[in-house]
N, C-alpha and C. Protein backbone atom coordinates (compact mmCIF):
# COMPACT_ATOMS: atom_id res chain seq x y z
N UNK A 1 -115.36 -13.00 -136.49
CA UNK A 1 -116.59 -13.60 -136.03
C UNK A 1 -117.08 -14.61 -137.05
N UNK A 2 -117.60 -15.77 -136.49
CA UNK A 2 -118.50 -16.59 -137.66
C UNK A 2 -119.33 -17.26 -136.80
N UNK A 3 -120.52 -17.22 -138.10
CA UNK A 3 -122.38 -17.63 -137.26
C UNK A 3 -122.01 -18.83 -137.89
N UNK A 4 -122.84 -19.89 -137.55
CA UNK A 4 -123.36 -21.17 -137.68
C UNK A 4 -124.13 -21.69 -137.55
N UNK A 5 -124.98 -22.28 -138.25
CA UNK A 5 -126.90 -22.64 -138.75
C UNK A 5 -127.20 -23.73 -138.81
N UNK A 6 -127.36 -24.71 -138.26
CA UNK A 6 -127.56 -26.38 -137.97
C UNK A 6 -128.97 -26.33 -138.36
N UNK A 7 -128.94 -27.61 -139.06
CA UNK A 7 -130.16 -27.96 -139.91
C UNK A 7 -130.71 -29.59 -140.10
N UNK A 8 -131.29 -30.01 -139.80
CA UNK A 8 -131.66 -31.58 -140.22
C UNK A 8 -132.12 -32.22 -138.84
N UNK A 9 -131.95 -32.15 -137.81
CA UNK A 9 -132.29 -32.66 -136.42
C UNK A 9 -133.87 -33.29 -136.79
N UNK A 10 -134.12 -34.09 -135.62
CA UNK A 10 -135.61 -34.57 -135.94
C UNK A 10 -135.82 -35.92 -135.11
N UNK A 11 -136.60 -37.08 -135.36
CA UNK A 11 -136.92 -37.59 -134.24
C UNK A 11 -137.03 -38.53 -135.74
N UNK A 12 -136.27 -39.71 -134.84
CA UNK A 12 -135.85 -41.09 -135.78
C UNK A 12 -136.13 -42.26 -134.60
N UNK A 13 -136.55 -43.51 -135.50
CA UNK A 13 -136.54 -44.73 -134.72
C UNK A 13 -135.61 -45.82 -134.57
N UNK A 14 -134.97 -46.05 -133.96
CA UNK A 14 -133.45 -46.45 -133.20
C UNK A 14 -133.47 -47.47 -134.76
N UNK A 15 -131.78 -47.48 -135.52
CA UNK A 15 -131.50 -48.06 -136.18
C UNK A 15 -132.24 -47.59 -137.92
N UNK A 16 -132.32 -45.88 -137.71
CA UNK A 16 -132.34 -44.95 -138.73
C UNK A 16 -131.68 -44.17 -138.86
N UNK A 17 -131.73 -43.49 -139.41
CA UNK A 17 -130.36 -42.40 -140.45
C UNK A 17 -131.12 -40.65 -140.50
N UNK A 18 -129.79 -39.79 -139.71
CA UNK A 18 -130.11 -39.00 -140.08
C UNK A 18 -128.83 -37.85 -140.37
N UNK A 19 -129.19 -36.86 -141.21
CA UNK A 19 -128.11 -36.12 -141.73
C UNK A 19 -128.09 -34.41 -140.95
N UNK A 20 -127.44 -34.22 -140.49
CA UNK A 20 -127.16 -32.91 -139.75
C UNK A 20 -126.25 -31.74 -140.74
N UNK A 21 -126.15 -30.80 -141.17
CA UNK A 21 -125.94 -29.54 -141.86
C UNK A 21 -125.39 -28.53 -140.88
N UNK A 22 -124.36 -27.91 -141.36
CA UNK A 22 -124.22 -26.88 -140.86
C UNK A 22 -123.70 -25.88 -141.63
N UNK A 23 -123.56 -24.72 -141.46
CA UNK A 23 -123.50 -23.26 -142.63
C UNK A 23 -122.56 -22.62 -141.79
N UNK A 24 -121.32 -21.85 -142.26
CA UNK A 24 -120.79 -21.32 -141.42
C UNK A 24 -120.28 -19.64 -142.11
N UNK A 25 -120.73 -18.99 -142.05
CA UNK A 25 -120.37 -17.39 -142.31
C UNK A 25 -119.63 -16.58 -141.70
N UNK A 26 -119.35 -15.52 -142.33
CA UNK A 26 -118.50 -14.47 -141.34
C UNK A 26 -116.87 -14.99 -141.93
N UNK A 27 -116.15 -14.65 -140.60
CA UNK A 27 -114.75 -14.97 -141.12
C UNK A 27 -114.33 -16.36 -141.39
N UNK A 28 -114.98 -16.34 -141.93
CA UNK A 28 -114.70 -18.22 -142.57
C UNK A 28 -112.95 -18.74 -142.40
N UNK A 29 -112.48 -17.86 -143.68
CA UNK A 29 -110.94 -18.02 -143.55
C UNK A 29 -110.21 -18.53 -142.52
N UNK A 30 -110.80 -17.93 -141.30
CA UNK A 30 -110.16 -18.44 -139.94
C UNK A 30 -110.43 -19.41 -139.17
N UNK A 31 -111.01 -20.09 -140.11
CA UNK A 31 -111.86 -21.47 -139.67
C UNK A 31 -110.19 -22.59 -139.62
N UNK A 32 -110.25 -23.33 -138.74
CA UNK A 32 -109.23 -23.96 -138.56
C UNK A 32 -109.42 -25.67 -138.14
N UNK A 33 -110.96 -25.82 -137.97
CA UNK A 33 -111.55 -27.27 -137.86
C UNK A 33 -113.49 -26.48 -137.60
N UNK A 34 -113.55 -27.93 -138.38
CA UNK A 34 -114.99 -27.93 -138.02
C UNK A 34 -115.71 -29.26 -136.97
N UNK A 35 -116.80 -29.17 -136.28
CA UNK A 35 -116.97 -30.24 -136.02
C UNK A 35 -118.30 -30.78 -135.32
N UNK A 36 -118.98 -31.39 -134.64
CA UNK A 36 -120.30 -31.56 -133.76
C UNK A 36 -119.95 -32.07 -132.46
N UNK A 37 -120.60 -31.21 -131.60
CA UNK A 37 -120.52 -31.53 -130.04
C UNK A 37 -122.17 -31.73 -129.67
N UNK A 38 -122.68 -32.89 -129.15
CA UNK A 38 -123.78 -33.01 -128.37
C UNK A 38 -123.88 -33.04 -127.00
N UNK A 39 -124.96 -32.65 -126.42
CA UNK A 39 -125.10 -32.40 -125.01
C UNK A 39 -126.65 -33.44 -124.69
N UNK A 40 -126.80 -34.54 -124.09
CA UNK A 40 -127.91 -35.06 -123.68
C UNK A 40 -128.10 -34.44 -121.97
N UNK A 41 -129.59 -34.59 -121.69
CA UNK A 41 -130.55 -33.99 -120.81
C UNK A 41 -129.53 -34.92 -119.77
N UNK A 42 -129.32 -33.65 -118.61
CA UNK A 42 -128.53 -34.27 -117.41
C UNK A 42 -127.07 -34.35 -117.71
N UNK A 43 -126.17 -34.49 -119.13
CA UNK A 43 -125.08 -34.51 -118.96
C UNK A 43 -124.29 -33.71 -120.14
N UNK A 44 -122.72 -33.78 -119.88
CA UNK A 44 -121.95 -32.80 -119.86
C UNK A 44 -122.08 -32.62 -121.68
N UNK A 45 -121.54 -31.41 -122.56
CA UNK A 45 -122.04 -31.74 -123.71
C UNK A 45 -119.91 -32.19 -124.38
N UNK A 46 -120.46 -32.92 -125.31
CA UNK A 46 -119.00 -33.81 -125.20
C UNK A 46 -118.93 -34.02 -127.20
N UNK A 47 -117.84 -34.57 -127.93
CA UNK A 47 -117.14 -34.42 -128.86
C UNK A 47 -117.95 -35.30 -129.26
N UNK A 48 -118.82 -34.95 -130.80
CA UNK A 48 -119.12 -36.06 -131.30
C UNK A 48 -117.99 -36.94 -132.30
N UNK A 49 -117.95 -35.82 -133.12
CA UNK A 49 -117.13 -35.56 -134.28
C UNK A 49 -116.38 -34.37 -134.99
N UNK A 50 -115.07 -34.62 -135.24
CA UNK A 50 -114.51 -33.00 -135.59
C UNK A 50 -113.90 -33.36 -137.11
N UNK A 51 -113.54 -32.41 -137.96
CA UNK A 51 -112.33 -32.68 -138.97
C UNK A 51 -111.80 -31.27 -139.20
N UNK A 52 -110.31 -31.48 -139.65
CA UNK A 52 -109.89 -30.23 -139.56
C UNK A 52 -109.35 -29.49 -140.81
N UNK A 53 -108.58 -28.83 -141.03
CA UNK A 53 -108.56 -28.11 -142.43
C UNK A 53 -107.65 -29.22 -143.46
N UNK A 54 -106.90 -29.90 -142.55
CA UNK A 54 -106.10 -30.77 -143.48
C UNK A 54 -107.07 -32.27 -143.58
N UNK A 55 -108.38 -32.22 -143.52
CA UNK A 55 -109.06 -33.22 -143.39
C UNK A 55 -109.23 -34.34 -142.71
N UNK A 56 -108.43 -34.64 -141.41
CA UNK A 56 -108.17 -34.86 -140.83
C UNK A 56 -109.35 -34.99 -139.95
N UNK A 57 -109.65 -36.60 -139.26
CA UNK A 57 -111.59 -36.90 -139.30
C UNK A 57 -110.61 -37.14 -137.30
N UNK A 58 -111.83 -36.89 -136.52
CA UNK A 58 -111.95 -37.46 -135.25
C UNK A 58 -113.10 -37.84 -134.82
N UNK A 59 -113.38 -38.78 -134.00
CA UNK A 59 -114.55 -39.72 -133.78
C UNK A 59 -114.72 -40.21 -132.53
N UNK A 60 -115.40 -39.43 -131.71
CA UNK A 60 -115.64 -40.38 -130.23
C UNK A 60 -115.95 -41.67 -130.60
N UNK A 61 -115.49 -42.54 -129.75
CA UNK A 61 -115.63 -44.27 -129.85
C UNK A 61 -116.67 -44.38 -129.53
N UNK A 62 -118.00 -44.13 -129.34
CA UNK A 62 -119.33 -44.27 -129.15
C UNK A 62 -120.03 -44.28 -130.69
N UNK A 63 -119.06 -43.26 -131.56
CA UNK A 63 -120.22 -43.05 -132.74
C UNK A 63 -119.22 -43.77 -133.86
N UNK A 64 -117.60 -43.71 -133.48
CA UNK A 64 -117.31 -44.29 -134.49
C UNK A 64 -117.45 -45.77 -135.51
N UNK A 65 -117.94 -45.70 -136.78
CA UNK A 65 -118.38 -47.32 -137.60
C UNK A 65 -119.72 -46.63 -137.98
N UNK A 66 -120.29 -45.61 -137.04
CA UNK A 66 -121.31 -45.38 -137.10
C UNK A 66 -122.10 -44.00 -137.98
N UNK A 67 -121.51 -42.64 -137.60
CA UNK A 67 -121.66 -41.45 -138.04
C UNK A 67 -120.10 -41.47 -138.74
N UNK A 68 -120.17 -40.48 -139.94
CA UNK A 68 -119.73 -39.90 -140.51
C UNK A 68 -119.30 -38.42 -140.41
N UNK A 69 -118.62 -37.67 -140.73
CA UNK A 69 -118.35 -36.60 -140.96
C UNK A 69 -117.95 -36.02 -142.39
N UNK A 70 -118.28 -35.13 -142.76
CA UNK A 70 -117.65 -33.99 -144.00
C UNK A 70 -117.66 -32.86 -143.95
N UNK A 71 -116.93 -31.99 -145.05
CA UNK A 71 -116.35 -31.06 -144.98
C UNK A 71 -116.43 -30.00 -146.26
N UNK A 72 -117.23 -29.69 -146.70
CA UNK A 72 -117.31 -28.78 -147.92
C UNK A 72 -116.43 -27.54 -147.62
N UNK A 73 -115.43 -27.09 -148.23
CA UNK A 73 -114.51 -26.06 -147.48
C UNK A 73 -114.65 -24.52 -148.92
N UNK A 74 -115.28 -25.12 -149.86
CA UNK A 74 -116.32 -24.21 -150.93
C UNK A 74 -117.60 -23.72 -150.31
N UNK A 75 -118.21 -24.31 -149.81
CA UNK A 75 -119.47 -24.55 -149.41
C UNK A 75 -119.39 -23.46 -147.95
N UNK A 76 -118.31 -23.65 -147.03
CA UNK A 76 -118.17 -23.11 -145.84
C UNK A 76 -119.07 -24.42 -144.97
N UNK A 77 -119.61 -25.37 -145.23
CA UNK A 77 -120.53 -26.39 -144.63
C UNK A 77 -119.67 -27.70 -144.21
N UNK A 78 -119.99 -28.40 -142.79
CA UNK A 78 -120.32 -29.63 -142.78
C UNK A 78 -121.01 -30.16 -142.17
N UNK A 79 -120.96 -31.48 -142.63
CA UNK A 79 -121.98 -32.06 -142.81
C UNK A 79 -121.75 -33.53 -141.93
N UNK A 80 -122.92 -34.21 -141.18
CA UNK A 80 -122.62 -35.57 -139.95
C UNK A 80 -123.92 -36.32 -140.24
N UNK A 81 -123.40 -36.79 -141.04
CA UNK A 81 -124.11 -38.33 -141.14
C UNK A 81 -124.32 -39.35 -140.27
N UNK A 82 -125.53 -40.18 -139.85
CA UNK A 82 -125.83 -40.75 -138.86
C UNK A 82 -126.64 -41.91 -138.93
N UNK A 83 -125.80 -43.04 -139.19
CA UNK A 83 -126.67 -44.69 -139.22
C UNK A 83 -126.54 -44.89 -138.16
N UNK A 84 -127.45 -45.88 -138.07
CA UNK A 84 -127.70 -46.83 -137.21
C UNK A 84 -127.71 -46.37 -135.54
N UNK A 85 -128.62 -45.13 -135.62
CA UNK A 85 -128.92 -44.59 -134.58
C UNK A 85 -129.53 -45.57 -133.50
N UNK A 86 -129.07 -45.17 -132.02
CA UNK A 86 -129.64 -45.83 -130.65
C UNK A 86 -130.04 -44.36 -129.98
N UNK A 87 -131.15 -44.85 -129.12
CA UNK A 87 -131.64 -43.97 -128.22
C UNK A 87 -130.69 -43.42 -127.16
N UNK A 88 -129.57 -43.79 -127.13
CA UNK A 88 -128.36 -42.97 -126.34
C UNK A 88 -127.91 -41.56 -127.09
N UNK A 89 -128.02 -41.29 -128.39
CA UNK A 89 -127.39 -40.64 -129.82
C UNK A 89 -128.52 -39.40 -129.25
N UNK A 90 -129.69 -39.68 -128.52
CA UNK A 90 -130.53 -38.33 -128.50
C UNK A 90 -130.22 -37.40 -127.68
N UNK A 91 -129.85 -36.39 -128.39
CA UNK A 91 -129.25 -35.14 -127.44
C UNK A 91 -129.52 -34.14 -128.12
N UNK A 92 -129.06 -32.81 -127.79
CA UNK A 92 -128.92 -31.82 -128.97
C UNK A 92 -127.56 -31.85 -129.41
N UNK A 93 -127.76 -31.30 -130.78
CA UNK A 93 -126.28 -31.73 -131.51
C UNK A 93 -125.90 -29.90 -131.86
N UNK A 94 -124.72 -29.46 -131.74
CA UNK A 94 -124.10 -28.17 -131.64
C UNK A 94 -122.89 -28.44 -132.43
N UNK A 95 -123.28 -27.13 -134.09
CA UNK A 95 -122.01 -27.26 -135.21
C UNK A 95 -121.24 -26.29 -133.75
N UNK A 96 -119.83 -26.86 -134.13
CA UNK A 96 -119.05 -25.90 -133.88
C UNK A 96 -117.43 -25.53 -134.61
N UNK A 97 -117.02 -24.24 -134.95
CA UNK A 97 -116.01 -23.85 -135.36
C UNK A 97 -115.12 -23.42 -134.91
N UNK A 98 -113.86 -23.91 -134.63
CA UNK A 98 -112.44 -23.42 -133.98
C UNK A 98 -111.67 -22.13 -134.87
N UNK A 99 -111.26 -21.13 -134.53
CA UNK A 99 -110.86 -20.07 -135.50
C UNK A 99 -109.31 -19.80 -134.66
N UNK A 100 -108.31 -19.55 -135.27
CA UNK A 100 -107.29 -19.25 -135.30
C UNK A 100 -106.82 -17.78 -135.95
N UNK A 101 -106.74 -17.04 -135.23
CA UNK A 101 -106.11 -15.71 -135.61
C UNK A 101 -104.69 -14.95 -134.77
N UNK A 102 -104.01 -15.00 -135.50
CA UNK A 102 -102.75 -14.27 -134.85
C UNK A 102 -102.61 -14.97 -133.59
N UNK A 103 -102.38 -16.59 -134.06
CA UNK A 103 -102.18 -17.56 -132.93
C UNK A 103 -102.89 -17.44 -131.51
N UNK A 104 -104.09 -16.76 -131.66
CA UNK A 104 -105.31 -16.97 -130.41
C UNK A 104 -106.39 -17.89 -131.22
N UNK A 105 -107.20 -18.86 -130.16
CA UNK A 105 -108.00 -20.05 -130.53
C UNK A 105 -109.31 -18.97 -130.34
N UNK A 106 -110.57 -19.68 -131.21
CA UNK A 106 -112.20 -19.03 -130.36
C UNK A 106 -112.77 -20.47 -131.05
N UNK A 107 -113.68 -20.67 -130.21
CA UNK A 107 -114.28 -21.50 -130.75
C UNK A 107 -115.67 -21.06 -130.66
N UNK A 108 -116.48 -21.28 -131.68
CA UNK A 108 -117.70 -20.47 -131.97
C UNK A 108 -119.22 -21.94 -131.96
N UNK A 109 -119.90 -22.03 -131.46
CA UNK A 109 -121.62 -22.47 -131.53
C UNK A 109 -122.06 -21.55 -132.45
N UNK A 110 -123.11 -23.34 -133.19
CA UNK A 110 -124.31 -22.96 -133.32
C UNK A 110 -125.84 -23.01 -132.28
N UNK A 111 -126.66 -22.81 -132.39
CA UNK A 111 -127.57 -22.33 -131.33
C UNK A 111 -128.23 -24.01 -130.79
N UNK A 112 -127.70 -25.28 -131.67
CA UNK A 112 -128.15 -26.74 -131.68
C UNK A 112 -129.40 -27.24 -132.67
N UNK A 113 -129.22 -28.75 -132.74
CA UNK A 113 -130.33 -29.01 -133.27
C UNK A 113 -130.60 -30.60 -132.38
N UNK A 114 -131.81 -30.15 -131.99
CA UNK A 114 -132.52 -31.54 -131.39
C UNK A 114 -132.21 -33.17 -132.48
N UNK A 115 -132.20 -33.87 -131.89
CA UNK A 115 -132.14 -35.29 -132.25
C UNK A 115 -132.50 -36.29 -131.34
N UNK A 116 -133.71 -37.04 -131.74
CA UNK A 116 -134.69 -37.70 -130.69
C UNK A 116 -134.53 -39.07 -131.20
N UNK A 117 -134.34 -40.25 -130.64
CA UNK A 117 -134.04 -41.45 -131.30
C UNK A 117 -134.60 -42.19 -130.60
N UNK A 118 -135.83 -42.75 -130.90
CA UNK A 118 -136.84 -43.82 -130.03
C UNK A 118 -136.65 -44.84 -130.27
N UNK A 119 -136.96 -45.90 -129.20
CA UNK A 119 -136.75 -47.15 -129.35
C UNK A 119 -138.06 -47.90 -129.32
């Protein structure tokens, strides 16, 4: 099992910066990628950004140039950096962790964090 604790969400004005956190506990070890999935009001919730144990970065073409991703693998944390926000970017944002054990996948949520981006 592993929990996950999203932190930093908040309400920014289009073409500001914001930094998203996440904490991940429990069976860490079996952590096999980390990453952020958002869901905006009315639609499906979809890939922001992932990276995986070999560091290895992925980037929907909506955010990529734009958000960042990292990976503290001491820490158990990462972390999604966010310039040059547009009012499309407002959704809730959900850490999530892929775990690998005895070659079965789980992929685990955090509970989200709001992100409001006015124009």
């Amino acid at each position: 099992q592993v929990a996950l604790v999203e932190s930093g969400g908040g309400l920014v004005q289009a073409g500001g910066s914001l930094r998203l956190s996440c904490e991940a506990s429990g069976s860490t070890f079996s952590i096999n990628a980390m990453g952020w999935h958002r869901q905006a009001p009315g639609k499906q919730r979809e890939l922001v950004a992932s990276i995986n144990n070999s560091g290895f970065k992925n980037y929907a073409g909506s955010v990529e140039g734009r958000f960042t991703i990292s990976r503290d693998n001491t820490k158990n944390t990462v972390t999604l950096q966010m310039n040059s926000l547009k009012p499309e970017d407002t959704a809730v944002y959900y850490c999530n962790a892929y775990t690998v054990v005895d070659y079965y996948g789980t992929n685990y949520w955090g509970k989200g964090t709001l992100v409001t981006v006015s124009s």
